[in-house]
PDB file of N, CA and C in Angstrom:
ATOM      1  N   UNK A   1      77.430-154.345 -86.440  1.00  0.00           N
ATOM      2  CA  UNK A   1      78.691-155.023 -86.265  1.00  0.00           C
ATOM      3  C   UNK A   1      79.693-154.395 -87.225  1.00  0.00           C
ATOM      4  N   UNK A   2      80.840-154.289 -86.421  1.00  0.00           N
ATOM      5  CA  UNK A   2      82.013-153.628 -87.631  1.00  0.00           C
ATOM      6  C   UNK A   2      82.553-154.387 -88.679  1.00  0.00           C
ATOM      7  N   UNK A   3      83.329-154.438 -89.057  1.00  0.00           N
ATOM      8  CA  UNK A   3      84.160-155.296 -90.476  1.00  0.00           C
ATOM      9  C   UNK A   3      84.725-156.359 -89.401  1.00  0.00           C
ATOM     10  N   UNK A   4      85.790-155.428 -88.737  1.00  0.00           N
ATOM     11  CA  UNK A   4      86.359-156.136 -88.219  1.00  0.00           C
ATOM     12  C   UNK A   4      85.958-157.823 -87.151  1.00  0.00           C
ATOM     13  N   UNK A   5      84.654-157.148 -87.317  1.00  0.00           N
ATOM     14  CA  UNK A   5      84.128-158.165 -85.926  1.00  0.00           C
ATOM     15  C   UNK A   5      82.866-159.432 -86.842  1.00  0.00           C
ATOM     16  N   UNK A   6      83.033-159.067 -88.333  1.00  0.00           N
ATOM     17  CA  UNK A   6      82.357-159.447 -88.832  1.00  0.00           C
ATOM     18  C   UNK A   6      82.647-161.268 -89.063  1.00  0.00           C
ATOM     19  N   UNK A   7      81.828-162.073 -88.587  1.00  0.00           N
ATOM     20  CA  UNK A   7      82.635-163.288 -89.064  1.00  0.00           C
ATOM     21  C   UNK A   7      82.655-163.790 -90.713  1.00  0.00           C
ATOM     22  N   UNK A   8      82.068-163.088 -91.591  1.00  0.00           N
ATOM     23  CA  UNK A   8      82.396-163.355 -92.839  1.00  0.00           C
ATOM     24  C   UNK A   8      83.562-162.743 -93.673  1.00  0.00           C
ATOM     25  N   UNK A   9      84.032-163.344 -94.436  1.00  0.00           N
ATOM     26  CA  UNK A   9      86.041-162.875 -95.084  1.00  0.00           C
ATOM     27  C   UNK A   9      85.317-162.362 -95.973  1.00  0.00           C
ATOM     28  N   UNK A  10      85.884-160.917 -97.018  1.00  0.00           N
ATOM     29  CA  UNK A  10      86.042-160.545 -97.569  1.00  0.00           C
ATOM     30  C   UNK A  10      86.958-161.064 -99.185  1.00  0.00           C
ATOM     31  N   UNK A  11      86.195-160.869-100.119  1.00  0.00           N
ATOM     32  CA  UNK A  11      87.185-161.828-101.123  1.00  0.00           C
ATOM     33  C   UNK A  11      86.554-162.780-101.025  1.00  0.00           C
ATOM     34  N   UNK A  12      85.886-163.406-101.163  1.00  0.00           N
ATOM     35  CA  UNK A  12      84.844-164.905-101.512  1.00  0.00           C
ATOM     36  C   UNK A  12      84.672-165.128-102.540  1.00  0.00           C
ATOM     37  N   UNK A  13      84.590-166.235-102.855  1.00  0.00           N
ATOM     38  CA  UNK A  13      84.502-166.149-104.220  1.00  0.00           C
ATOM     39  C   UNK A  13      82.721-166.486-105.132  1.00  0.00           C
ATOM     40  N   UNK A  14      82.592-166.546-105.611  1.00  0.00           N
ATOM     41  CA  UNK A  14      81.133-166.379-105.733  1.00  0.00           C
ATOM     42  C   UNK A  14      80.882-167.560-105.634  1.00  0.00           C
ATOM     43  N   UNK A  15      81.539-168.823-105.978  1.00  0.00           N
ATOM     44  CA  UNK A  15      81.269-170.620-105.212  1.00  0.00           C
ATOM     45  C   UNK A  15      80.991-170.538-103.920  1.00  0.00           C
ATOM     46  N   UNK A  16      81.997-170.102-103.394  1.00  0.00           N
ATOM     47  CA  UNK A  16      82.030-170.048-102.047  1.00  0.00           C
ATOM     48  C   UNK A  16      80.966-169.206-101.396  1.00  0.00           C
ATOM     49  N   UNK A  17      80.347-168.250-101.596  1.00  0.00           N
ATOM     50  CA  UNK A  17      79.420-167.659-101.286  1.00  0.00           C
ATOM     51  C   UNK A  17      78.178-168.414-100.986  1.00  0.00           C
ATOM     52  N   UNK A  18      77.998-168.809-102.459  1.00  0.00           N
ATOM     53  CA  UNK A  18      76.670-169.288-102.836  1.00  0.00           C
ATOM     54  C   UNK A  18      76.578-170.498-101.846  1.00  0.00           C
ATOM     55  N   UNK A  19      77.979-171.366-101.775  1.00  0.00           N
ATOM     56  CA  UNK A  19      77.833-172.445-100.603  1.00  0.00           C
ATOM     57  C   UNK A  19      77.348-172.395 -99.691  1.00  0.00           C
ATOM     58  N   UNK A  20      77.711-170.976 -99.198  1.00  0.00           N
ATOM     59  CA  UNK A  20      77.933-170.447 -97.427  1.00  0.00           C
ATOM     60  C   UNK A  20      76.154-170.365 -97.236  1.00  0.00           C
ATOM     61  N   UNK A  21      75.747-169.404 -98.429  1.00  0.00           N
ATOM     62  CA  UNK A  21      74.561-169.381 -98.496  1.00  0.00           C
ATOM     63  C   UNK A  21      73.316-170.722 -98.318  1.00  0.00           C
ATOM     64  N   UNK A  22      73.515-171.448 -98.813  1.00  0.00           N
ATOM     65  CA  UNK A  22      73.146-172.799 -99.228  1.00  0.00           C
ATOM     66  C   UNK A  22      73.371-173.394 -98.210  1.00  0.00           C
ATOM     67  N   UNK A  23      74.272-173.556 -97.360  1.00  0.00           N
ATOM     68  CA  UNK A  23      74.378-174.257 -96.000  1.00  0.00           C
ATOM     69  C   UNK A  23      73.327-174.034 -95.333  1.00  0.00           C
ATOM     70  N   UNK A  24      73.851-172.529 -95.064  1.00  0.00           N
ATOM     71  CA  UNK A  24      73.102-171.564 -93.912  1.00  0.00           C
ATOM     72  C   UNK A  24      71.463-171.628 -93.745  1.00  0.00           C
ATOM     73  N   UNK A  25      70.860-171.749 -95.119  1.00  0.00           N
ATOM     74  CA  UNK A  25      69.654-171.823 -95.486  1.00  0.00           C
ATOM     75  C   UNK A  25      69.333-173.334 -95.144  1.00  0.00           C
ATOM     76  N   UNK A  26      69.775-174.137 -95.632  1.00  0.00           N
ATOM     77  CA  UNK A  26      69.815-175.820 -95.253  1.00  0.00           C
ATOM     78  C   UNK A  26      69.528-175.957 -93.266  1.00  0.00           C
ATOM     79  N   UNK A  27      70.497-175.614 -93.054  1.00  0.00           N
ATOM     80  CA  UNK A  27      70.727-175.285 -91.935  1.00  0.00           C
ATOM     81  C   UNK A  27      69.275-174.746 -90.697  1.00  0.00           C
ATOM     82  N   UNK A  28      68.590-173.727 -91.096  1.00  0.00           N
ATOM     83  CA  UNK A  28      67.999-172.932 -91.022  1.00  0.00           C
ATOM     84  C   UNK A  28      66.320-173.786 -90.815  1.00  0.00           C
ATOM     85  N   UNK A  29      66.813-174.733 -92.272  1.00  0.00           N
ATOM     86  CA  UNK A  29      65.204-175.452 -92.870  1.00  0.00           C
ATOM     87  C   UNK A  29      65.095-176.756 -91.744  1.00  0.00           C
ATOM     88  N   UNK A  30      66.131-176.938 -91.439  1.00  0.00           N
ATOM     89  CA  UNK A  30      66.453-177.899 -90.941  1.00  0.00           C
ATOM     90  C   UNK A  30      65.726-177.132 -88.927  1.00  0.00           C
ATOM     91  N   UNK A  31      66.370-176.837 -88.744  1.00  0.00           N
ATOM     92  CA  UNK A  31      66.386-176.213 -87.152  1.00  0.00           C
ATOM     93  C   UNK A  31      64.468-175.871 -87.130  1.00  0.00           C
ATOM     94  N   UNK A  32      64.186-175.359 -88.644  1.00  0.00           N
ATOM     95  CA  UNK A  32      62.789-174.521 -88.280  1.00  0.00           C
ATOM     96  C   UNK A  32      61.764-176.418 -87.940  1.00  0.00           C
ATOM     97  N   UNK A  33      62.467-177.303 -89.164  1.00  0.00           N
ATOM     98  CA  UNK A  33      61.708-178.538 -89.129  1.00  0.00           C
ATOM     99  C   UNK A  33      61.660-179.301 -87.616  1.00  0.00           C
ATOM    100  N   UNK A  34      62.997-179.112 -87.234  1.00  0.00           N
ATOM    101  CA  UNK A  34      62.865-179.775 -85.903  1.00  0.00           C
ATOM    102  C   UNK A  34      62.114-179.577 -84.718  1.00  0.00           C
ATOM    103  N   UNK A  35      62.351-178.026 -84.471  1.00  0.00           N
ATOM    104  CA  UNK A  35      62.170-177.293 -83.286  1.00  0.00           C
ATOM    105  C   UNK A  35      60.373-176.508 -83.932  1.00  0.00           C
ATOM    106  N   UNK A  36      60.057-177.042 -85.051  1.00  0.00           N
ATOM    107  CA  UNK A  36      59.128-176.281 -85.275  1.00  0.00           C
ATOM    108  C   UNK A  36      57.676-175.930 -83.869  1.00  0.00           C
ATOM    109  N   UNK A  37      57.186-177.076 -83.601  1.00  0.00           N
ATOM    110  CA  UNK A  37      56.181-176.630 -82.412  1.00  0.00           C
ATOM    111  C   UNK A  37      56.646-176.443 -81.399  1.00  0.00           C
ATOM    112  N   UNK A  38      57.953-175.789 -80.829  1.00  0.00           N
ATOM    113  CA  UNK A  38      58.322-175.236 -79.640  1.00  0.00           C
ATOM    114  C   UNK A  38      58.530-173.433 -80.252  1.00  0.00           C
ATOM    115  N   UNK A  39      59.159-173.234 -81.197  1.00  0.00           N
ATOM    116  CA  UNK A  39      59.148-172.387 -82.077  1.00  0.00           C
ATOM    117  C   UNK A  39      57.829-171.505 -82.090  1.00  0.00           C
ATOM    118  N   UNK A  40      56.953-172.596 -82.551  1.00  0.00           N
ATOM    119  CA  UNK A  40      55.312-171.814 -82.458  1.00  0.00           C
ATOM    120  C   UNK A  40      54.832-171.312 -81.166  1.00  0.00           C
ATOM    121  N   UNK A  41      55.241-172.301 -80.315  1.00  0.00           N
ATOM    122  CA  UNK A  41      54.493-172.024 -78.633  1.00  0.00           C
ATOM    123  C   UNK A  41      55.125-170.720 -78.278  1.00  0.00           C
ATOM    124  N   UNK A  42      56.524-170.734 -78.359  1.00  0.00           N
ATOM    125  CA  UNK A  42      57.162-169.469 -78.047  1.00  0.00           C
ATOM    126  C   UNK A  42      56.372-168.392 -78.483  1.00  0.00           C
ATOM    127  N   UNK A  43      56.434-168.218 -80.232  1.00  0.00           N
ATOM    128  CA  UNK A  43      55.881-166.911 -80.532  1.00  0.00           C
ATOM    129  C   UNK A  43      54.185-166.524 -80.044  1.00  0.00           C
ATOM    130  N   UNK A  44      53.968-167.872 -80.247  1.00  0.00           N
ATOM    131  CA  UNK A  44      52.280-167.351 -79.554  1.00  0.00           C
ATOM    132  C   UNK A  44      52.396-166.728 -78.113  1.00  0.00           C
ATOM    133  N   UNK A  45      53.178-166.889 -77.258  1.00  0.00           N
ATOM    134  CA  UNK A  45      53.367-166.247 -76.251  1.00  0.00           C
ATOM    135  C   UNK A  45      54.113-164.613 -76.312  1.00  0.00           C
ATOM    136  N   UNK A  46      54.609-164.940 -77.181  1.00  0.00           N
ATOM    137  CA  UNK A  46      55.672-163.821 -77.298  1.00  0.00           C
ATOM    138  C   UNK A  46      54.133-162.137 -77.964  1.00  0.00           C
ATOM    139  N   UNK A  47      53.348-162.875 -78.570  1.00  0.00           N
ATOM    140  CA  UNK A  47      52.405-162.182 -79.695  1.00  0.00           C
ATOM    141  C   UNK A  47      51.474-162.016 -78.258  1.00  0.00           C
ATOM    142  N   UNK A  48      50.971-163.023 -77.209  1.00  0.00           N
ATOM    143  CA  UNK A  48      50.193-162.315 -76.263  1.00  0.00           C
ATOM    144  C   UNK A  48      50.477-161.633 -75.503  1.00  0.00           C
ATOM    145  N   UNK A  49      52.028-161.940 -74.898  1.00  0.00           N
ATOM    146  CA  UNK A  49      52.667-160.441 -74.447  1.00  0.00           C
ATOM    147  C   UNK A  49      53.286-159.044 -74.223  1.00  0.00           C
ATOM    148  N   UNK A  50      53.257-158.833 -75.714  1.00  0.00           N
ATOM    149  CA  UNK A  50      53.942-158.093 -76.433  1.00  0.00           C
ATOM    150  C   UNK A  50      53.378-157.928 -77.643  1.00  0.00           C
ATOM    151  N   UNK A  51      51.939-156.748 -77.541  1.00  0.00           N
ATOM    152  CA  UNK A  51      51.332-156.708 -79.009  1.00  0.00           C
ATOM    153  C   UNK A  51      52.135-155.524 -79.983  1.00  0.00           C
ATOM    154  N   UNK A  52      51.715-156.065 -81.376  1.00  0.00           N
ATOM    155  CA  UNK A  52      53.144-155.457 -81.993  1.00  0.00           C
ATOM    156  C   UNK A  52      51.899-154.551 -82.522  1.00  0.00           C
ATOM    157  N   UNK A  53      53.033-153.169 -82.488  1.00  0.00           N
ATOM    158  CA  UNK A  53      52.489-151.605 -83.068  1.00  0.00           C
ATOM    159  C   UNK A  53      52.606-151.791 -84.788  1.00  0.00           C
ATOM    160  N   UNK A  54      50.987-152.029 -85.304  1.00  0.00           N
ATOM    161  CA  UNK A  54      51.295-151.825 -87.479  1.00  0.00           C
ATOM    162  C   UNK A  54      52.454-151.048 -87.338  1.00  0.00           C
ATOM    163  N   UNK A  55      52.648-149.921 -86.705  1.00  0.00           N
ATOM    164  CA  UNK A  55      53.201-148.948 -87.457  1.00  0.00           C
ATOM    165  C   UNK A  55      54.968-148.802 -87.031  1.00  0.00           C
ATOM    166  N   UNK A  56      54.966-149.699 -86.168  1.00  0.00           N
ATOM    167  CA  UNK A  56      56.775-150.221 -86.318  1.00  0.00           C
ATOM    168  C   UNK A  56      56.630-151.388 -85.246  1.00  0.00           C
ATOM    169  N   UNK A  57      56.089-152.301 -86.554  1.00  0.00           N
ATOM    170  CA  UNK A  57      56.137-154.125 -86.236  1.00  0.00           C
ATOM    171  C   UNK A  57      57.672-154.570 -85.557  1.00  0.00           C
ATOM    172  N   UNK A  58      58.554-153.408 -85.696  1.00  0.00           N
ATOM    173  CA  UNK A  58      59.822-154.460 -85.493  1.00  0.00           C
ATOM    174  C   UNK A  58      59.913-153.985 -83.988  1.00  0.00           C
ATOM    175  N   UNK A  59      59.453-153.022 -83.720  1.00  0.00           N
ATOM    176  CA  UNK A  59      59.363-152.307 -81.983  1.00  0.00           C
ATOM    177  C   UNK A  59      58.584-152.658 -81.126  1.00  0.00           C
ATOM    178  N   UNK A  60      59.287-154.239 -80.627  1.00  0.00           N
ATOM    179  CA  UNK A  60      57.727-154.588 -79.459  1.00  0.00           C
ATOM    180  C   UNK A  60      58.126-154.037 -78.225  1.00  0.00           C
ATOM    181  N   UNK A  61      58.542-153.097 -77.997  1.00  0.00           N
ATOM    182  CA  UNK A  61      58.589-152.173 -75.850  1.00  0.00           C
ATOM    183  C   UNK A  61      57.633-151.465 -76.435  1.00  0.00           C
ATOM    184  N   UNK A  62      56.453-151.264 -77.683  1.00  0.00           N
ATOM    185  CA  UNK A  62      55.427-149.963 -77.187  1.00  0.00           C
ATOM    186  C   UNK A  62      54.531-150.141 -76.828  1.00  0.00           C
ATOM    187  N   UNK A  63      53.694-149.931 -75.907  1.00  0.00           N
ATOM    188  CA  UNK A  63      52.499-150.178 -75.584  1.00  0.00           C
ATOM    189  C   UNK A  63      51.416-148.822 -75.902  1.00  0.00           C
ATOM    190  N   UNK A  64      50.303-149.030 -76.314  1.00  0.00           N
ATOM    191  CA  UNK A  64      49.666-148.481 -76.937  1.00  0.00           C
ATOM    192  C   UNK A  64      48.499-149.035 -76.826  1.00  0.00           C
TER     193      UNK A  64
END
């Protein structure tokens, strides 16, 4: 994503940061607590259809 398209401002102040941070994370703990066993079902599906390569975990199209 460019600067421009970035939704975070430039110039923050380090309160404000740490807030944004602190939400986001709140936020985050919150969504994983709720949605947690639909969350799980997904990835267990996601892990039997799509086995991930050790050697670039973040690349699941390889089959091997």
């Amino acid at each position: 994503m460019n600067d421009a398209a970035s939704p975070f401002p430039e110039g923050m102040s380090d309160e404000a940061a740490f807030a944004l941070s602190e939400a986001l994370h709140w936020l985050a703990l919150i969504c994983d607590d709720k949605y947690f066993a639909q969350i799980r079902r997904h990835m267990a599906t996601l892990d039997k259809a799509s086995p991930v390569d050790p050697e670039q975990p973040w690349n699941r199209n390889n089959s091997f």
